[in-house]
Structure formats: structure tokens, C-alpha cells
C-alpha atoms as a PDB file:
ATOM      1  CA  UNK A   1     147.135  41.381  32.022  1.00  0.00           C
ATOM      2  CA  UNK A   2     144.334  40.183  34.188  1.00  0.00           C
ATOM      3  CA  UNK A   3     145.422  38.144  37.589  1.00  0.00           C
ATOM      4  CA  UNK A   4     142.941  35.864  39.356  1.00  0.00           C
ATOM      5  CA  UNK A   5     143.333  35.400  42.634  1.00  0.00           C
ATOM      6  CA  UNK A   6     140.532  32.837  43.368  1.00  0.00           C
ATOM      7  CA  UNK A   7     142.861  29.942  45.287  1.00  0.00           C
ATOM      8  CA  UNK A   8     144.336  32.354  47.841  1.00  0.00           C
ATOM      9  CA  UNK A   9     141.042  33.547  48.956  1.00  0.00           C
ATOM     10  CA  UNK A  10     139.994  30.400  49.355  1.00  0.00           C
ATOM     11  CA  UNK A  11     142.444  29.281  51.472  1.00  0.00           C
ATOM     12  CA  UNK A  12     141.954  32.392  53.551  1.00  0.00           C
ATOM     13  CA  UNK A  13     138.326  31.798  53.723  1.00  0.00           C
ATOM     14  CA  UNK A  14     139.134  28.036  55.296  1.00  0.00           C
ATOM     15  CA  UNK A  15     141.726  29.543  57.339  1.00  0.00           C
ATOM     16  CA  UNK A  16     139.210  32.025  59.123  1.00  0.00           C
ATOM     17  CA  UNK A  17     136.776  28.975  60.011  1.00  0.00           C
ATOM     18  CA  UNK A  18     139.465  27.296  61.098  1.00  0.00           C
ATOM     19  CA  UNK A  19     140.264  30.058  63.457  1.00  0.00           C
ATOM     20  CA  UNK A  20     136.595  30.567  64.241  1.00  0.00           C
ATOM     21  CA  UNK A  21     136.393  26.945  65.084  1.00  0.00           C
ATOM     22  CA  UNK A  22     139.122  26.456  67.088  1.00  0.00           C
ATOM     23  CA  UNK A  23     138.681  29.950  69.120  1.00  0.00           C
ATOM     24  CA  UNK A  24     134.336  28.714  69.939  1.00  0.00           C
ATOM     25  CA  UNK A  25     136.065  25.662  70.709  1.00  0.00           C
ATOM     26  CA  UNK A  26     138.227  26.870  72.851  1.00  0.00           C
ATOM     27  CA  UNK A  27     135.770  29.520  74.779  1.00  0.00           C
ATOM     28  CA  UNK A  28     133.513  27.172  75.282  1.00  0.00           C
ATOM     29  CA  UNK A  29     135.509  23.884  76.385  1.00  0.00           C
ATOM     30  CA  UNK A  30     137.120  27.085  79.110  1.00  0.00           C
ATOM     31  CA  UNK A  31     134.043  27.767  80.093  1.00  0.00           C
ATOM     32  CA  UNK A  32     132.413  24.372  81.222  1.00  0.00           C
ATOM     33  CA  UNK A  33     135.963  23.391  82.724  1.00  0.00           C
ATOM     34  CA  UNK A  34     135.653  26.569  85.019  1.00  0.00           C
ATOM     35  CA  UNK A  35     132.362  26.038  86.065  1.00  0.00           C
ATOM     36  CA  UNK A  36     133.037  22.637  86.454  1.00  0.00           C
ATOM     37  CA  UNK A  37     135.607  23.487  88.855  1.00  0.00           C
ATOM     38  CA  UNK A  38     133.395  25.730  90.595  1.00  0.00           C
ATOM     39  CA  UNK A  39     130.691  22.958  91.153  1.00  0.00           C
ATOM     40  CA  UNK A  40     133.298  20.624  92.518  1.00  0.00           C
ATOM     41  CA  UNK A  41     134.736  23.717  94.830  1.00  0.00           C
ATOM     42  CA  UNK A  42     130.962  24.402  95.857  1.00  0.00           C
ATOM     43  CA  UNK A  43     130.356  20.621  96.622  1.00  0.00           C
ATOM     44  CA  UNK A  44     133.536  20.228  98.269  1.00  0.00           C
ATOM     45  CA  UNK A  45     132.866  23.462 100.564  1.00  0.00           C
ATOM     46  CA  UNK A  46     129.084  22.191 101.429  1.00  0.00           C
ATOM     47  CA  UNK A  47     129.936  18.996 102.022  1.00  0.00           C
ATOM     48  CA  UNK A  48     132.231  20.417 104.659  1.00  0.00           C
ATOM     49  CA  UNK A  49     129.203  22.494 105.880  1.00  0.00           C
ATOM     50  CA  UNK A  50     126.861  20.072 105.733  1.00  0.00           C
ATOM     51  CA  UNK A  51     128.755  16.759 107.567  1.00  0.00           C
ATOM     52  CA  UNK A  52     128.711  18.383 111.128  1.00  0.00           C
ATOM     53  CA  UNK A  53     125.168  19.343 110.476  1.00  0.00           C
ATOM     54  CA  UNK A  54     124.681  15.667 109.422  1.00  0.00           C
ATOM     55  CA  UNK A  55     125.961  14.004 112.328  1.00  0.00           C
ATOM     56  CA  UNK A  56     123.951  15.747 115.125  1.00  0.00           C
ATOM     57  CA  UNK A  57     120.642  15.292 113.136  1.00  0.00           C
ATOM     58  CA  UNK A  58     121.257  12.083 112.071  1.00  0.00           C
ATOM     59  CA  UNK A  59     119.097  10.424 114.716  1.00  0.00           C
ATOM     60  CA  UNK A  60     116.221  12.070 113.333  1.00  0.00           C
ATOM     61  CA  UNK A  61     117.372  12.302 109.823  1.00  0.00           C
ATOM     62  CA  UNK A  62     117.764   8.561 109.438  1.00  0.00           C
ATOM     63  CA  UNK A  63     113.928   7.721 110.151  1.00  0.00           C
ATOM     64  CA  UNK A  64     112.651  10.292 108.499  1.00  0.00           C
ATOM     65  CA  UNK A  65     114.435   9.120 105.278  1.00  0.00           C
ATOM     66  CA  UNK A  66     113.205   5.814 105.972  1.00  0.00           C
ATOM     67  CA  UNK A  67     109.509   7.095 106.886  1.00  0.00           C
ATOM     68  CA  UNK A  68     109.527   8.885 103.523  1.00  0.00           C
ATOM     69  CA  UNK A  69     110.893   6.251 101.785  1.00  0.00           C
ATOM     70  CA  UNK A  70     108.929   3.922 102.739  1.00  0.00           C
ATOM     71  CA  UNK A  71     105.532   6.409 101.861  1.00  0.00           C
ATOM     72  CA  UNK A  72     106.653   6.828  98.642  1.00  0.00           C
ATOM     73  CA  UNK A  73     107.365   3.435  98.105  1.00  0.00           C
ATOM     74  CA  UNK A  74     103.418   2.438  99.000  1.00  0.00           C
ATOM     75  CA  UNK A  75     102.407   5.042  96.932  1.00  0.00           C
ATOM     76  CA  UNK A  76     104.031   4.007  93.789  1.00  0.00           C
ATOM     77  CA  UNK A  77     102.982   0.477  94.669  1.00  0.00           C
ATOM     78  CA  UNK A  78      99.829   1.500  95.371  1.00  0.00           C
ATOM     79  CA  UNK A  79     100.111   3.121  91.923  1.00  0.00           C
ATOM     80  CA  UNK A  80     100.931   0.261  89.963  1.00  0.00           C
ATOM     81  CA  UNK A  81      98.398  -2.150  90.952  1.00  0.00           C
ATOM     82  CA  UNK A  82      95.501   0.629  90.625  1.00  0.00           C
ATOM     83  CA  UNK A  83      96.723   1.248  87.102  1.00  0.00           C
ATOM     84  CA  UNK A  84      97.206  -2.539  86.474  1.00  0.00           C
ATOM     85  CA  UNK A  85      93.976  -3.412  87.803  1.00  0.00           C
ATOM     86  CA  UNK A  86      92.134  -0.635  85.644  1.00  0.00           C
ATOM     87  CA  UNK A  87      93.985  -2.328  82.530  1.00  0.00           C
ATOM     88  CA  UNK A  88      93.227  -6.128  83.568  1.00  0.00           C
ATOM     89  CA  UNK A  89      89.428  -4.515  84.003  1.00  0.00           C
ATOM     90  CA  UNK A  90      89.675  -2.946  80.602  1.00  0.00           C
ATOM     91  CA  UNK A  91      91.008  -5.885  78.886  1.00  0.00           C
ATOM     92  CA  UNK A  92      88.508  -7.770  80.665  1.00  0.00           C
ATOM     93  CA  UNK A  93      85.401  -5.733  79.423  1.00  0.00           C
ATOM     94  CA  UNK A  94      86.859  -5.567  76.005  1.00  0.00           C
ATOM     95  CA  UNK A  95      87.128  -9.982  75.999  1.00  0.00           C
ATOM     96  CA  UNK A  96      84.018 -10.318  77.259  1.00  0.00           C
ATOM     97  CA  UNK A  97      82.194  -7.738  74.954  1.00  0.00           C
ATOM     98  CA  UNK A  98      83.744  -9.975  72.140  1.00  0.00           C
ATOM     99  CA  UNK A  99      86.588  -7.313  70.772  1.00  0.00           C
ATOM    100  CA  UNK A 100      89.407  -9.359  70.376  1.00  0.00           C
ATOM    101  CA  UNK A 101      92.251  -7.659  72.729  1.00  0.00           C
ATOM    102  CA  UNK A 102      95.966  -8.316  73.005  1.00  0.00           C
ATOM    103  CA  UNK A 103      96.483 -11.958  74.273  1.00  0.00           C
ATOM    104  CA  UNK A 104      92.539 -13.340  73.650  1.00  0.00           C
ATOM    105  CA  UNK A 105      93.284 -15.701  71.242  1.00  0.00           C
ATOM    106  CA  UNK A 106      95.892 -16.890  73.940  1.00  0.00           C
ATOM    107  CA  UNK A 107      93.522 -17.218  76.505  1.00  0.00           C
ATOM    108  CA  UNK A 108      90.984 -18.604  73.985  1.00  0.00           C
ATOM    109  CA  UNK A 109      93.699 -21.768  72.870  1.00  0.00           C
ATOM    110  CA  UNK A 110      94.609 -22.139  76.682  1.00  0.00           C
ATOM    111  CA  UNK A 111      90.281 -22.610  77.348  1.00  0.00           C
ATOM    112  CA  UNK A 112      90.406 -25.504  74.742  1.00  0.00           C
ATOM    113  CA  UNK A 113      92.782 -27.116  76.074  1.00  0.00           C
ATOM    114  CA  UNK A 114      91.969 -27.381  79.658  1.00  0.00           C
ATOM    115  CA  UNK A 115      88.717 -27.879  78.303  1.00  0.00           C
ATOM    116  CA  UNK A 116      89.693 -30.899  76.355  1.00  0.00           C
ATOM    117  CA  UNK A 117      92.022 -32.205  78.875  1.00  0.00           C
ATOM    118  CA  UNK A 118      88.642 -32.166  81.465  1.00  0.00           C
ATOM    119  CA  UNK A 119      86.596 -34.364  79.035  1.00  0.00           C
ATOM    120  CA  UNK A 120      89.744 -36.710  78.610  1.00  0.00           C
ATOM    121  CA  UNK A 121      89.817 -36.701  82.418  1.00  0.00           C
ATOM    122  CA  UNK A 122      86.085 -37.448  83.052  1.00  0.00           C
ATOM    123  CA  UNK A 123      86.249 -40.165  80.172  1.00  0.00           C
ATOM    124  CA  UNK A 124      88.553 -41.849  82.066  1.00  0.00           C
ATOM    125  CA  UNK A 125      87.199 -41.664  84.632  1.00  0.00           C
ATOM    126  CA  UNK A 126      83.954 -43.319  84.107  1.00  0.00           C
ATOM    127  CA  UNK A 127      85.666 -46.143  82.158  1.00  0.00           C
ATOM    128  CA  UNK A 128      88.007 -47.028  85.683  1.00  0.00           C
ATOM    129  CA  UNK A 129      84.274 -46.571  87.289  1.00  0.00           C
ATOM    130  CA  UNK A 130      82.907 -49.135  85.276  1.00  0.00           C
ATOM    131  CA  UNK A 131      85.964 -51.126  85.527  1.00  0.00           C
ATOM    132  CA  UNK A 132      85.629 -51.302  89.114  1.00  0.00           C
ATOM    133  CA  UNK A 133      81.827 -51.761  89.186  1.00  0.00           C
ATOM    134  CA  UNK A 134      82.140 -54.801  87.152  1.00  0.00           C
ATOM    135  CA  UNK A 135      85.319 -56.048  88.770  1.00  0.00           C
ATOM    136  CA  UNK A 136      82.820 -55.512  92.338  1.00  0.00           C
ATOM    137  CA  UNK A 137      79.454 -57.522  90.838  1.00  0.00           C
ATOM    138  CA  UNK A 138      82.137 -60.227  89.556  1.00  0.00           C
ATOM    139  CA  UNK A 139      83.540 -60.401  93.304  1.00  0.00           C
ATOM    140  CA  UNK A 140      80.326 -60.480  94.619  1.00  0.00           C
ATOM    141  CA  UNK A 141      78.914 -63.268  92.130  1.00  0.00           C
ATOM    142  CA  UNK A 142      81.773 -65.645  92.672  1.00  0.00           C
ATOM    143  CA  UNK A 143      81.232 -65.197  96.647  1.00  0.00           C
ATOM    144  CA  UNK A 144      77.549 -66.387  96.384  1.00  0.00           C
ATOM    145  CA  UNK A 145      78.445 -69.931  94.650  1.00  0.00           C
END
């Protein structure tokens, strides 16, 4: 008689992952709690090191943060607007040159209208011009009989 034995290896095969599993995790979640314990003993023991250190330089370390500070924040200011301005110049060159960039026909719809809204404007105006000139030569007319 033959015997198979298929199911119980199986189950020993899922055991040993299992096992593997649970031992890596395990190892490793040891691990990173130790050195995490280690990093807050380390912090702990410089930050007692450091604080006297601190307090008699603070005089001088408090404007020299704010000096550097400060320099870095012009620089990265200084930065942004030289990279903006390069873009606005590209996107400039690129309008005029007649490639249509990001925004154009924006700008383009924007032109018409103010455009159209300056005729509308100067219409107007001459008609109140005339208005008044012939409300004037009226005034004057009636004045000389």
C-alpha cells in the first residue's frame, strides 16, 4: 500500500514561513526599537550638553541665526524673481515671435476687450463733445437776440 503524505507537508511548509515571518518580524521591529531608544538616549544626553553651551553663546548665537537667516532668505528671493523674470522674458519672446504660449489667447481676448471698451469710450465721448458744442452755439445764439 502506497501512503501520500502531500497535506502534512504542506502544512509544514506554511508553518515554517510562518515562523520565518514572525522571527524577521520580530528581529527587525527589536532592532529599530533599540536604536530608537538609543537616538532618544543620545538626544536626551546632548541636549544636556548642549543647553549650558547654549546659554552663554546665545548673545552671539541669536544674531547670527538671524544674519543667516535673513541671507538665505534674499537669496532664495533673489532666486525666484531671477528665475521668474527669465520665464516672463521667455514667454514674452515666444508671444511676440507669434508661437502661441500658455495664457496668449488670454492675453489676446483681454487686448480686445480693452480695446473695444476704448473705442466705446472715445465714441462717447465725442457725441457729449458735440452735445456740449451745440448746447454752447445755442447759448450763445439766444444771447445775441
Amino acid at each position: 500500500m502506497q501512503t501520500t503524505h502531500p497535506p502534512a507537508r504542506h502544512e509544514q511548509q506554511q508553518l515554517s514561513r510562518q515562523v520565518a515571518k514572525t522571527t524577521t518580524a520580530v528581529t527587525v521591529g527589536g532592532s529599530l526599537m533599540v536604536l530608537s531608544g538609543l537616538t532618544l538616549a543620545a538626544t536626551v544626553i546632548g541636549l544636556a550638553i548642549a543647553t549650558p553651551l547654549l546659554v552663554i553663546f546665545s548673545p552671539v548665537l541669536v544674531p547670527a541665526v538671524i544674519t543667516v537667516g535673513l541671507i538665505l532668505g534674499g537669496f532664495l528671493a533673489s532666486g525666484g524673481f531671477g528665475a521668474t523674470a527669465s520665464f516672463v522674458f521667455y514667454w514674452m519672446y515666444r508671444y511676440v515671435t507669434g508661437k502661441h504660449p500658455i495664457g496668449s489667447t488670454k492675453i489676446d481676448y483681454a487686448r480686445d476687450k480693452i480695446a473695444h471698451a476704448a473705442h466705446d469710450v472715445k465714441e462717447k465721448a465725442e457725441q457729449l463733445g458735440h452735445q456740449a458744442q451745440q448746447q454752447t452755439e445755442g447759448s450763445k445764439r439766444g444771447a445775441f437776440y
